[in-house]
N, C-alpha and C. Protein backbone atom coordinates (compact mmCIF):
# COMPACT_ATOMS: atom_id res chain seq x y z
N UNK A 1 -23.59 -3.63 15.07
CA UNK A 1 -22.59 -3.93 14.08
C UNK A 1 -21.70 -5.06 14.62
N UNK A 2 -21.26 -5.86 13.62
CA UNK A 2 -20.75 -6.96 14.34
C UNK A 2 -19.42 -6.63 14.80
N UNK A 3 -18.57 -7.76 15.23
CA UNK A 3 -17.14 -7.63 15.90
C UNK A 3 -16.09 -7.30 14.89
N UNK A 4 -15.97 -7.75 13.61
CA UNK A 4 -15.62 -7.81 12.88
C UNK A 4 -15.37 -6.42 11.89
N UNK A 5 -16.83 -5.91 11.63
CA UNK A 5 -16.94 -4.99 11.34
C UNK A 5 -16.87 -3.93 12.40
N UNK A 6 -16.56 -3.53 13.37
CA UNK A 6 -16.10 -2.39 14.29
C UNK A 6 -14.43 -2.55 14.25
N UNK A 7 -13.94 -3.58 13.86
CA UNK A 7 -12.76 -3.59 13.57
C UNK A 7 -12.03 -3.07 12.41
N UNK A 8 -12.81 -3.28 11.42
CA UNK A 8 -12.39 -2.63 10.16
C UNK A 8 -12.51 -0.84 10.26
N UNK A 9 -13.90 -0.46 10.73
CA UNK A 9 -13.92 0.87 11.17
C UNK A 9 -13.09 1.72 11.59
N UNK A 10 -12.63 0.49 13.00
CA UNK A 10 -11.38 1.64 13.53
C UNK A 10 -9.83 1.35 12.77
N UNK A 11 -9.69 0.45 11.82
CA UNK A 11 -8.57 0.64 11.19
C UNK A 11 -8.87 1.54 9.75
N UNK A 12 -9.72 1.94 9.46
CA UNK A 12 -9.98 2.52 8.31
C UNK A 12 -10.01 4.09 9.42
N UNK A 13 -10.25 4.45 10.81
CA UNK A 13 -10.28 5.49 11.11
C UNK A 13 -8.72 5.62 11.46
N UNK A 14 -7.98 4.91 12.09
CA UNK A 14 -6.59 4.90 12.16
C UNK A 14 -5.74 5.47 10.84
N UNK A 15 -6.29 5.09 10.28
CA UNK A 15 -5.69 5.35 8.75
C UNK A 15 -6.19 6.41 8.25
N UNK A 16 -7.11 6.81 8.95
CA UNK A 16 -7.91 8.44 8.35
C UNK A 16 -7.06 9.66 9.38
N UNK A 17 -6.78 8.88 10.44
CA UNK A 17 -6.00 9.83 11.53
C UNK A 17 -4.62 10.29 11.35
N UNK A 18 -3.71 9.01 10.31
CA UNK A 18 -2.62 9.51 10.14
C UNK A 18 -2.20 10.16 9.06
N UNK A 19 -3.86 9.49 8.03
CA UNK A 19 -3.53 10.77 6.98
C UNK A 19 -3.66 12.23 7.12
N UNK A 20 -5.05 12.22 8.34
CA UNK A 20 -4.85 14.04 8.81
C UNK A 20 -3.78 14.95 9.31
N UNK A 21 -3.05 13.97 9.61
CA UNK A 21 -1.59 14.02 10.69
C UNK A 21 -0.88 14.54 9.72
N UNK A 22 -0.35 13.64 8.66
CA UNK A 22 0.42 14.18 7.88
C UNK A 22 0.47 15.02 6.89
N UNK A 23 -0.79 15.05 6.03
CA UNK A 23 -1.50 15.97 5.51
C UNK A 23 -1.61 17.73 6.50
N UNK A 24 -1.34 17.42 7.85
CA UNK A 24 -1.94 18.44 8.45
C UNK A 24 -3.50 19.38 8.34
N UNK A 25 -3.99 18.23 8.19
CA UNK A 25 -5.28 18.61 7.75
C UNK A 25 -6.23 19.74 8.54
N UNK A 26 -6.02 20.02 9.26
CA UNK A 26 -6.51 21.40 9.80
C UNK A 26 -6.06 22.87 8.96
N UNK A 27 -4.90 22.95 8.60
CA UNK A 27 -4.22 24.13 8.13
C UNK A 27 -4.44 23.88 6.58
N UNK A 28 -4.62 22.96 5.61
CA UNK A 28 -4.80 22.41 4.34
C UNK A 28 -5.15 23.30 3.95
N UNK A 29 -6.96 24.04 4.25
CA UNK A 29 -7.92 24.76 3.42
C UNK A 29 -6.40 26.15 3.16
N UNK A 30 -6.14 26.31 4.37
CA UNK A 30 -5.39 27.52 3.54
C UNK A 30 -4.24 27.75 3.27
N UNK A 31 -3.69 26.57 3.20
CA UNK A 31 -2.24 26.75 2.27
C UNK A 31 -2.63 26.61 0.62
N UNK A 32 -4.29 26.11 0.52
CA UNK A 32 -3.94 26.01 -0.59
C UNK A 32 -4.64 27.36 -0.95
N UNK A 33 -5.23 27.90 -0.50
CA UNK A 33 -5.83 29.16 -0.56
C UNK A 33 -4.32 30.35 -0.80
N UNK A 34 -3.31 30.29 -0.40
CA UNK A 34 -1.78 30.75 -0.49
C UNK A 34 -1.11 29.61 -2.00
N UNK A 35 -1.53 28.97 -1.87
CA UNK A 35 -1.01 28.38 -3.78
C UNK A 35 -1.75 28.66 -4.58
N UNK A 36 -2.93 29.00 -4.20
CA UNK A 36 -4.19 29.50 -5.58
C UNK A 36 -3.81 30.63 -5.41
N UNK A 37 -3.41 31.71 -4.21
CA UNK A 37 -3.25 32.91 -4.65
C UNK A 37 -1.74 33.18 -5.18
N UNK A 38 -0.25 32.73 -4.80
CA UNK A 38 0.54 32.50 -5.32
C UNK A 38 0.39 32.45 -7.22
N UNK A 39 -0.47 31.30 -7.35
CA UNK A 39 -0.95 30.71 -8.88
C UNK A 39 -1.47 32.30 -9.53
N UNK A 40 -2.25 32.90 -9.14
CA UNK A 40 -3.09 34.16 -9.94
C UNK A 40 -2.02 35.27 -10.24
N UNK A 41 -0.37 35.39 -9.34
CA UNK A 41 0.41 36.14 -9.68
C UNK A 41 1.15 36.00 -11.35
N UNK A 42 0.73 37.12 -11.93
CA UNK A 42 0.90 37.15 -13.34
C UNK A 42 2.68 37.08 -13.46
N UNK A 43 3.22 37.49 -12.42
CA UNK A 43 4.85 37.28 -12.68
C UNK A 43 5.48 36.08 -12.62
N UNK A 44 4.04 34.80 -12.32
CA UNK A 44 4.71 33.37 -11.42
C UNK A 44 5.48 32.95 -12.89
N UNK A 45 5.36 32.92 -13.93
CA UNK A 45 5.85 32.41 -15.31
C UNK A 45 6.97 32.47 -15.49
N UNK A 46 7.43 33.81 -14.88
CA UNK A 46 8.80 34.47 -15.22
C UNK A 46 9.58 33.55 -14.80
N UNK A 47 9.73 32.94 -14.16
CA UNK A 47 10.93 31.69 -13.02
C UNK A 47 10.31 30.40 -13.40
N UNK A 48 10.00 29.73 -14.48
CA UNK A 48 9.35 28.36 -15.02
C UNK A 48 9.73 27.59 -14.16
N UNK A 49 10.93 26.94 -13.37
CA UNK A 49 11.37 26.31 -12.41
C UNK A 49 10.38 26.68 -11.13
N UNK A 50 10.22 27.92 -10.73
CA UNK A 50 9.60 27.87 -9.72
C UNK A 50 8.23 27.98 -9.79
N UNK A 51 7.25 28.16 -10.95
CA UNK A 51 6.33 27.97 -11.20
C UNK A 51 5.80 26.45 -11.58
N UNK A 52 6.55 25.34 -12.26
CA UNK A 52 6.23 24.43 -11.71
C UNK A 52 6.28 23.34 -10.66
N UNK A 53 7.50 23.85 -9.92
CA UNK A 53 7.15 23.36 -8.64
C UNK A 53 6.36 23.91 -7.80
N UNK A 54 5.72 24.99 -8.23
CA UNK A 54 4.74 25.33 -7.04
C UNK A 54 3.10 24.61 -7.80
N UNK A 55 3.41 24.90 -8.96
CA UNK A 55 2.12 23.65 -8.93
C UNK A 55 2.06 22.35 -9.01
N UNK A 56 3.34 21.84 -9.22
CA UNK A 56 3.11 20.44 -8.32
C UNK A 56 2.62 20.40 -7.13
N UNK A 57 3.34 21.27 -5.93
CA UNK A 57 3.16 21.32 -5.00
C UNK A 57 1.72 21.17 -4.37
N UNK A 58 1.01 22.27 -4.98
CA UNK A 58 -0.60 22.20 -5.08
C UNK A 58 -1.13 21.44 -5.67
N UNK A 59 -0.96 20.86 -6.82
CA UNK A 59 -1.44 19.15 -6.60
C UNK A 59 -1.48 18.27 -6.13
N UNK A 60 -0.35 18.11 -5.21
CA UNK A 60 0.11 16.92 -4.53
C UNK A 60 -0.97 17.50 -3.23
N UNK A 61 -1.46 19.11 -2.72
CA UNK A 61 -1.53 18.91 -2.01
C UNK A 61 -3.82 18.82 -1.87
N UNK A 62 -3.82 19.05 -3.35
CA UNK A 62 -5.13 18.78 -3.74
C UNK A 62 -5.64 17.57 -3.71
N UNK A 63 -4.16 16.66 -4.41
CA UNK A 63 -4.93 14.91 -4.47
C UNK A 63 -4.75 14.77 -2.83
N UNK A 64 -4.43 15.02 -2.01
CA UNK A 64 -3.84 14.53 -0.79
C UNK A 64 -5.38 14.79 0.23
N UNK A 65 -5.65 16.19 -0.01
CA UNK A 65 -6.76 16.61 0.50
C UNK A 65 -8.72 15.70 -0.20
N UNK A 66 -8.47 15.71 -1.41
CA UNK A 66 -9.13 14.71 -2.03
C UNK A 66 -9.21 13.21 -1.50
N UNK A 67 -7.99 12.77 -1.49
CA UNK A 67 -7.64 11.57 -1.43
C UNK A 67 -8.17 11.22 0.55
N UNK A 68 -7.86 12.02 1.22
CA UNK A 68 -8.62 11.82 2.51
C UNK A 68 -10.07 12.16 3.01
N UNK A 69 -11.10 13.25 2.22
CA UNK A 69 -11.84 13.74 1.75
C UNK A 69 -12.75 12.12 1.31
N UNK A 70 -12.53 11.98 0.53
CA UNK A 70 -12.67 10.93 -0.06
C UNK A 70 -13.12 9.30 0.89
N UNK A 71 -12.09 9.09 1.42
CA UNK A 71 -12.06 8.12 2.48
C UNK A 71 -13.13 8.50 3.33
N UNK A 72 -13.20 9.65 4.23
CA UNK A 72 -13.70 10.17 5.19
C UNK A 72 -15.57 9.54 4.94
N UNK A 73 -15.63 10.25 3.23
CA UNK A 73 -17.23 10.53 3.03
C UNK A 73 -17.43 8.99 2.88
N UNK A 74 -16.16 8.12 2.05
CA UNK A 74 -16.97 6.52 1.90
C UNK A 74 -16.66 6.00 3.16
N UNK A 75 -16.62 6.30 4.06
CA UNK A 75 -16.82 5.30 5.29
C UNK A 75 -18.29 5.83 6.24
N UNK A 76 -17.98 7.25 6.04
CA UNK A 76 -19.62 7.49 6.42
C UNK A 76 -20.31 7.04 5.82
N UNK A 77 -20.61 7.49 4.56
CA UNK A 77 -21.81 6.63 3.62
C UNK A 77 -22.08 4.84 3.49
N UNK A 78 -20.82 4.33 3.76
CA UNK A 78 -21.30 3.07 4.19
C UNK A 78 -21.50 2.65 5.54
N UNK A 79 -21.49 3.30 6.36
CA UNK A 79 -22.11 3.48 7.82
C UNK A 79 -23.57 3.53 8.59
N UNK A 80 -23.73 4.70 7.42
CA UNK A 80 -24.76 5.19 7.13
C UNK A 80 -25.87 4.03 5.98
N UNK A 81 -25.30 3.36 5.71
CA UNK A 81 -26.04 2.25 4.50
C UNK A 81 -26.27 0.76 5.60
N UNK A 82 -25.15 0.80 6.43
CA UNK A 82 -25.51 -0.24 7.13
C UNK A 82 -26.47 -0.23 7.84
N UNK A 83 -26.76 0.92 8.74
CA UNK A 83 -27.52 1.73 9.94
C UNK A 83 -28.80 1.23 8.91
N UNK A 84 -29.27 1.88 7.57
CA UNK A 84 -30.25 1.69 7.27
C UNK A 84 -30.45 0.49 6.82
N UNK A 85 -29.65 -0.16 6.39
CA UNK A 85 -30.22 -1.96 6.12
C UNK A 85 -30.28 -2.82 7.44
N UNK A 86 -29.73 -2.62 8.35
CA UNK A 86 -30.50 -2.90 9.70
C UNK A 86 -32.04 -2.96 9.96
N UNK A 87 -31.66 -1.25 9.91
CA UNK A 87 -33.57 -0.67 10.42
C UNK A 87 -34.69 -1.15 9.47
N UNK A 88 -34.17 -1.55 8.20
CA UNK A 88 -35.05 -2.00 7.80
C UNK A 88 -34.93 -3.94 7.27
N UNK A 89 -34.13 -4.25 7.93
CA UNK A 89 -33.54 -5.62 7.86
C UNK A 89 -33.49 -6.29 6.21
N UNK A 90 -32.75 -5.62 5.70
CA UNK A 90 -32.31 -5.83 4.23
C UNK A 90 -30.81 -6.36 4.47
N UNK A 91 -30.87 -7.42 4.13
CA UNK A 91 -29.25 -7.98 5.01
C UNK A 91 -28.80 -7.84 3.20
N UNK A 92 -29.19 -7.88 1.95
CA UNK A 92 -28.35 -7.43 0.95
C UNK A 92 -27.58 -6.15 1.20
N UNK A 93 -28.32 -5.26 1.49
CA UNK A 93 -27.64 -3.89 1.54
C UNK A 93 -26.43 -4.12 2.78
N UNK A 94 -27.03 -4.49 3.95
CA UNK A 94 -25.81 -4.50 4.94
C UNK A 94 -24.52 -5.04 4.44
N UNK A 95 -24.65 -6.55 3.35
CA UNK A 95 -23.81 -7.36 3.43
C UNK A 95 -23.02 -6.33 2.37
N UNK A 96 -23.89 -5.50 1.39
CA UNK A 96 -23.13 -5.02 0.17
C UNK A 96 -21.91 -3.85 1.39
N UNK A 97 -22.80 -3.12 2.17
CA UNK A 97 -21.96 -1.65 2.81
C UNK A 97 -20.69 -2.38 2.95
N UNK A 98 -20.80 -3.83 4.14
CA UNK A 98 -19.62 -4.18 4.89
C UNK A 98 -18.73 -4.55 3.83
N UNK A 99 -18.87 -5.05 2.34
CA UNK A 99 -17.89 -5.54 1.40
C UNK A 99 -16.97 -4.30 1.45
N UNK A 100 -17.93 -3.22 1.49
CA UNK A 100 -17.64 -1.79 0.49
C UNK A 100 -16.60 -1.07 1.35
N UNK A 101 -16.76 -1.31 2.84
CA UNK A 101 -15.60 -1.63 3.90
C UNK A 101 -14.78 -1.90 3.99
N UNK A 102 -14.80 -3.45 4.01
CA UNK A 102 -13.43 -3.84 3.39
C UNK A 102 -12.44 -3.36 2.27
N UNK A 103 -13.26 -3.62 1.51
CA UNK A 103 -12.92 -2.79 0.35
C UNK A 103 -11.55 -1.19 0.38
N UNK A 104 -12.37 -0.15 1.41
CA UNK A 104 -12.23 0.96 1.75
C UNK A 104 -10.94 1.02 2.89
N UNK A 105 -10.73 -0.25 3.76
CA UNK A 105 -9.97 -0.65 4.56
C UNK A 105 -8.41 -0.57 3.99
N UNK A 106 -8.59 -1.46 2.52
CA UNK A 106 -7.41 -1.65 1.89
C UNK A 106 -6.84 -0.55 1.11
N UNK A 107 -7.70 0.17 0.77
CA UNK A 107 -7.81 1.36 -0.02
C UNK A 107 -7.11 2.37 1.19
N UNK A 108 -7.34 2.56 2.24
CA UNK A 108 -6.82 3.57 3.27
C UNK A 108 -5.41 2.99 3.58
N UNK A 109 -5.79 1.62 4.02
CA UNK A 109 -4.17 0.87 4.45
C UNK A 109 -2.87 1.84 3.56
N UNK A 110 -3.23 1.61 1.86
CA UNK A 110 -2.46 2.01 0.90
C UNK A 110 -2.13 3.43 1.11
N UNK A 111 -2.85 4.09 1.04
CA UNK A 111 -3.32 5.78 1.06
C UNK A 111 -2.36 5.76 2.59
N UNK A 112 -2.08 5.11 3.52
CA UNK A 112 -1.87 5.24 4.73
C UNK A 112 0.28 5.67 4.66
N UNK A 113 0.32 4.22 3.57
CA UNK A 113 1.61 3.54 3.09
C UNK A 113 2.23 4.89 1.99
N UNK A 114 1.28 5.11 1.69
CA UNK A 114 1.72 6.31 0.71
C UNK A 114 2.18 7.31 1.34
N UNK A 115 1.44 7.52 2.28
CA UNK A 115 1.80 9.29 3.00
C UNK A 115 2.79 8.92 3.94
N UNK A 116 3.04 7.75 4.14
CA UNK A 116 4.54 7.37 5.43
C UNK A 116 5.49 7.65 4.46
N UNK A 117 5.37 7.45 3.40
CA UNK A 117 6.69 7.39 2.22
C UNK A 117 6.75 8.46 1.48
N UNK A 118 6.45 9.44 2.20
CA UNK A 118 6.38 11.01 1.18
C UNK A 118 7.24 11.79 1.92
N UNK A 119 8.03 11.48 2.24
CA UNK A 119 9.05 12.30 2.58
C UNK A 119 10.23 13.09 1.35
N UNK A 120 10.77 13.99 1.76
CA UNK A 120 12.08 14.38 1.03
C UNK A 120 12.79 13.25 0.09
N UNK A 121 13.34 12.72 1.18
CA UNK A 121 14.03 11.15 0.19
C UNK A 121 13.91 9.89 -0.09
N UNK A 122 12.18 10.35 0.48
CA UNK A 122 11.83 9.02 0.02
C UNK A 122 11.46 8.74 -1.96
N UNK A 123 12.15 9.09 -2.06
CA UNK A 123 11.58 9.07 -4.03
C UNK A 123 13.21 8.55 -4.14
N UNK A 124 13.97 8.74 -3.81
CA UNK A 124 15.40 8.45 -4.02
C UNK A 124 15.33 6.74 -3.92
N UNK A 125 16.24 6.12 -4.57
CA UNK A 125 17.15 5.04 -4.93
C UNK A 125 17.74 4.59 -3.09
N UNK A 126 17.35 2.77 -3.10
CA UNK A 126 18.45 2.82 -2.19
C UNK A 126 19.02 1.67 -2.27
N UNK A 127 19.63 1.35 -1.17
CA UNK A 127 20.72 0.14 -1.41
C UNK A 127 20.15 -0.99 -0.10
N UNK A 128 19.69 -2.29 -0.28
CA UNK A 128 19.29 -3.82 0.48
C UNK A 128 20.81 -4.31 0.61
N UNK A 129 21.19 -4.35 2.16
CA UNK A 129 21.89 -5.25 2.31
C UNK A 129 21.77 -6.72 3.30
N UNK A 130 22.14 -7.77 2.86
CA UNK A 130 21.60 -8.92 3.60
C UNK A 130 22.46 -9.42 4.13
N UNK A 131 22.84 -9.52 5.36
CA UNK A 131 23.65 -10.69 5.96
C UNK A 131 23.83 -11.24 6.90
N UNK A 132 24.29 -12.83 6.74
CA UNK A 132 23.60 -14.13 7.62
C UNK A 132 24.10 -13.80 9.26
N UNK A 133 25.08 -13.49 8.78
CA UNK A 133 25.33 -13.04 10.69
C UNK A 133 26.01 -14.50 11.20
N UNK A 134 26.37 -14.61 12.44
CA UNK A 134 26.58 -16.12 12.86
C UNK A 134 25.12 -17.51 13.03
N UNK A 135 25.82 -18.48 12.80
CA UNK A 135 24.51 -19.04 12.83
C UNK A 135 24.38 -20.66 11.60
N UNK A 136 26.15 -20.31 11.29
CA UNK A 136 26.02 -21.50 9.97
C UNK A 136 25.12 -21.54 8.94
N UNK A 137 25.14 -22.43 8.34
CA UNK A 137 24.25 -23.18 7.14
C UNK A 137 23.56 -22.97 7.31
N UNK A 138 22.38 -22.52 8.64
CA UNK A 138 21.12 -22.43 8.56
C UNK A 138 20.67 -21.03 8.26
N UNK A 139 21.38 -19.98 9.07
CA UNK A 139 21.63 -18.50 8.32
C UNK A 139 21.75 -18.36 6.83
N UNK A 140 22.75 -18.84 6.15
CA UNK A 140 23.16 -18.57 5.44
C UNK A 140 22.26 -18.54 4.00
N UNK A 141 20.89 -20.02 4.65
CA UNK A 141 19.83 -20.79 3.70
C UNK A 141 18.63 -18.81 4.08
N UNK A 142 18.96 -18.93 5.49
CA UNK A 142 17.63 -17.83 5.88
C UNK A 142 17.89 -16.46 5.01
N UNK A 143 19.27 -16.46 4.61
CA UNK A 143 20.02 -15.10 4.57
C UNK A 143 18.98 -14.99 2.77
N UNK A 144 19.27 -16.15 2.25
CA UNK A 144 19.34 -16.49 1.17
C UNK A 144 17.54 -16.30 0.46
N UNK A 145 16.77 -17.27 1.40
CA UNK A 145 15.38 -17.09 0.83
C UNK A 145 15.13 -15.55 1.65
N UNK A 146 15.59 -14.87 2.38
CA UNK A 146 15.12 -13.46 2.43
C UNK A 146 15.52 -12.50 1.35
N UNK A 147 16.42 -12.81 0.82
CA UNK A 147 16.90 -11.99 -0.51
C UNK A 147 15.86 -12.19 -1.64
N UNK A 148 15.88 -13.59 -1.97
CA UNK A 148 14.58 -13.85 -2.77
C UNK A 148 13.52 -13.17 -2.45
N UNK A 149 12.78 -13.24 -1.22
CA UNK A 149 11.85 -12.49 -0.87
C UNK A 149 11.45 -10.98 -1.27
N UNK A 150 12.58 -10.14 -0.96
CA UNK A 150 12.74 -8.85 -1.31
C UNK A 150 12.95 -8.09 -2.40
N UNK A 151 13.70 -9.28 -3.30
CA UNK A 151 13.58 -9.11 -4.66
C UNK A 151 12.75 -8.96 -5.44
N UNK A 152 11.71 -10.17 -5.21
CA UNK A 152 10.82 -10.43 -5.73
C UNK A 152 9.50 -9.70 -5.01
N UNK A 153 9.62 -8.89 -4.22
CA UNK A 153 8.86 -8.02 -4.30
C UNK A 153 9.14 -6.57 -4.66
N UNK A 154 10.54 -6.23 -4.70
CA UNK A 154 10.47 -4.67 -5.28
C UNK A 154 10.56 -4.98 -6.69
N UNK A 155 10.90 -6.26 -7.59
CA UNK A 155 10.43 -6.24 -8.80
C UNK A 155 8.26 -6.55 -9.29
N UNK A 156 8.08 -7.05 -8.35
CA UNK A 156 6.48 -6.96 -8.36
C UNK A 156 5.76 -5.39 -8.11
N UNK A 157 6.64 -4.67 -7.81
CA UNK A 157 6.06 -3.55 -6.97
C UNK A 157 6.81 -2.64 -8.68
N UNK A 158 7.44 -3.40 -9.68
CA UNK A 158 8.02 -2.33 -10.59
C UNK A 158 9.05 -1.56 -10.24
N UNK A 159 9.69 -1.82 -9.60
CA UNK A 159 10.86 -1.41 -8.89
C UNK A 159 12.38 -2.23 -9.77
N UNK A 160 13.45 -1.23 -9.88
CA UNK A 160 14.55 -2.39 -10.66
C UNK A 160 15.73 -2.71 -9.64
N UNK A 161 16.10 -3.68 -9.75
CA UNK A 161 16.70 -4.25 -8.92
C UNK A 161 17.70 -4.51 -9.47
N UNK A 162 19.17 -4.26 -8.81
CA UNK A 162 20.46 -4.39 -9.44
C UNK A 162 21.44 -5.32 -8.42
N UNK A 163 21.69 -6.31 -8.37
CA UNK A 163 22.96 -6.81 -7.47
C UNK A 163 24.16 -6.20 -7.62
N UNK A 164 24.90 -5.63 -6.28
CA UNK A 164 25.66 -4.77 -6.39
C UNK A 164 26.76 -5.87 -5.74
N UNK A 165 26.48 -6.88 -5.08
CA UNK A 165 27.55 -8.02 -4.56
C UNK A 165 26.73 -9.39 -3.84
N UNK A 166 27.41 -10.53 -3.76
CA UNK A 166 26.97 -11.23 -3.42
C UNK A 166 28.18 -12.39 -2.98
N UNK A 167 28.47 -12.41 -1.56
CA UNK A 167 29.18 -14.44 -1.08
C UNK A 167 28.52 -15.21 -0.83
N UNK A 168 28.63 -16.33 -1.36
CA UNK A 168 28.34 -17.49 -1.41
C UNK A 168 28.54 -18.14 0.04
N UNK A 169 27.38 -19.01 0.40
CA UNK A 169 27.26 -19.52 2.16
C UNK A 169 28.81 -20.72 1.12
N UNK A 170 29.18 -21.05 2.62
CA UNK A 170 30.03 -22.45 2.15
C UNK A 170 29.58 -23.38 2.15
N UNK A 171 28.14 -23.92 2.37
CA UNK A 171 27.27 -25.27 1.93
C UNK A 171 26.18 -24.70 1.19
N UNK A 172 25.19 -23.76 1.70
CA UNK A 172 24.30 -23.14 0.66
C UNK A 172 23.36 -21.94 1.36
N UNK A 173 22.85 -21.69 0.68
CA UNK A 173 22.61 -19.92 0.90
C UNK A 173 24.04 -18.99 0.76
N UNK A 174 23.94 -17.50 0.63
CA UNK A 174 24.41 -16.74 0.97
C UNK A 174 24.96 -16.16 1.93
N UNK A 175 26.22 -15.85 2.05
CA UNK A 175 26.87 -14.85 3.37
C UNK A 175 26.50 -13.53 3.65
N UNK A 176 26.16 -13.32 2.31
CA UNK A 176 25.72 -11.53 2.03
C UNK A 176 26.02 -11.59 0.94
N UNK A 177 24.89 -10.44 0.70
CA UNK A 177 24.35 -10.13 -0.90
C UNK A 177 24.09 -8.49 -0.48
N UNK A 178 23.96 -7.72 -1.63
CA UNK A 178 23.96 -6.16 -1.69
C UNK A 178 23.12 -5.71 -2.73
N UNK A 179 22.16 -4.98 -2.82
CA UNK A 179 21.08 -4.62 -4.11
C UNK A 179 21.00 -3.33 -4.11
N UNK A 180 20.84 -2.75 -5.39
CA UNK A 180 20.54 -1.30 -5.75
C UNK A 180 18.96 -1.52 -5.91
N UNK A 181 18.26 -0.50 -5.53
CA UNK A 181 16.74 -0.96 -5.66
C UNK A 181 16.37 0.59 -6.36
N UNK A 182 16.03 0.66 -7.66
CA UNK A 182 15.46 1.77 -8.33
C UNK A 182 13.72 1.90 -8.73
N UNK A 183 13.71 3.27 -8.72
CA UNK A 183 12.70 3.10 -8.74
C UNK A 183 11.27 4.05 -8.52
């Protein structure tokens, strides 16, 4: 396998490692085995509040288990596709597995980004603050296209963005600027 491709491998396994991590993927099979049996209690209805957060809960922790499940089998199977377009020197099939790699790379990266940001508060609202610090006019320009920057990506990302304050550099850029980021 080339250099290239052993590289993608181990970042698509890096990314399979921290989803097991966080997922706790050893203990998974039976917590959810304790939410399916939780789920069959005919009294769970009675408390609607706590009946659907407990099946959120078990969804989140079904797609989660899926969602690494998932990864795991398409990196074998295109492993396994390369191994055989080798042995039989079909460089279509190899070239198709390694796309399907890449592919799978970016797909985990995300899946990776997701489960760092699943915390308690991470669903909550927060507040970007920017400022130039010492450094003159040239700060003030840096202070300035980094705000742009950030903006324009938590509105690409669908995110709403509110200016909560902003000074003006005294030749150009910003001194500091302040954002509500919803979302």
């Amino acid at each position: 396998m080339r250099a290239e491709m052993v590289n993608v491998v181990a970042a698509i396994e890096k990314s399979l490692g921290l989803l097991a991590k966080r997922l706790d993927y050893d203990t998974a099979p039976y917590r959810l085995e304790e939410f399916n049996a939780m789920i069959e209690d005919p009294s769970l209805w009675d408390d609607q509040e706590r009946a659907q957060k407990l099946m959120r809960d078990r969804q989140i922790l079904v797609d989660a288990i899926a969602t690494y499940e998932g990864i795991r089998q398409d990196l074998s199977d295109n492993l396994e596709m390369i191994e055989l377009g080798a042995a039989e020197d079909d460089e279509e099939v190899v070239k198709d597995a390694e796309e399907a790699l890449k592919a799978l790379r970016t797909t985990a990266a995300e899946k990776e980004l997701d489960a760092l940001l699943d915390g308690e508060a991470d669903s909550n609202d927060t507040f970007l603050e920017i400022n130039s610090g010492a450094g003159g006019t040239e700060s003030c320009d840096w202070a300035l296209m980094l705000s742009r920057m950030y903006v324009r990506w938590a509105e690409k990302k669908g995110y709403t963005v509110e200016l909560q304050s902003e000074t003006a550099g005294e030749e150009a850029g910003i001194k500091s600027a302040a954002y509500k980021i919803s979302g």
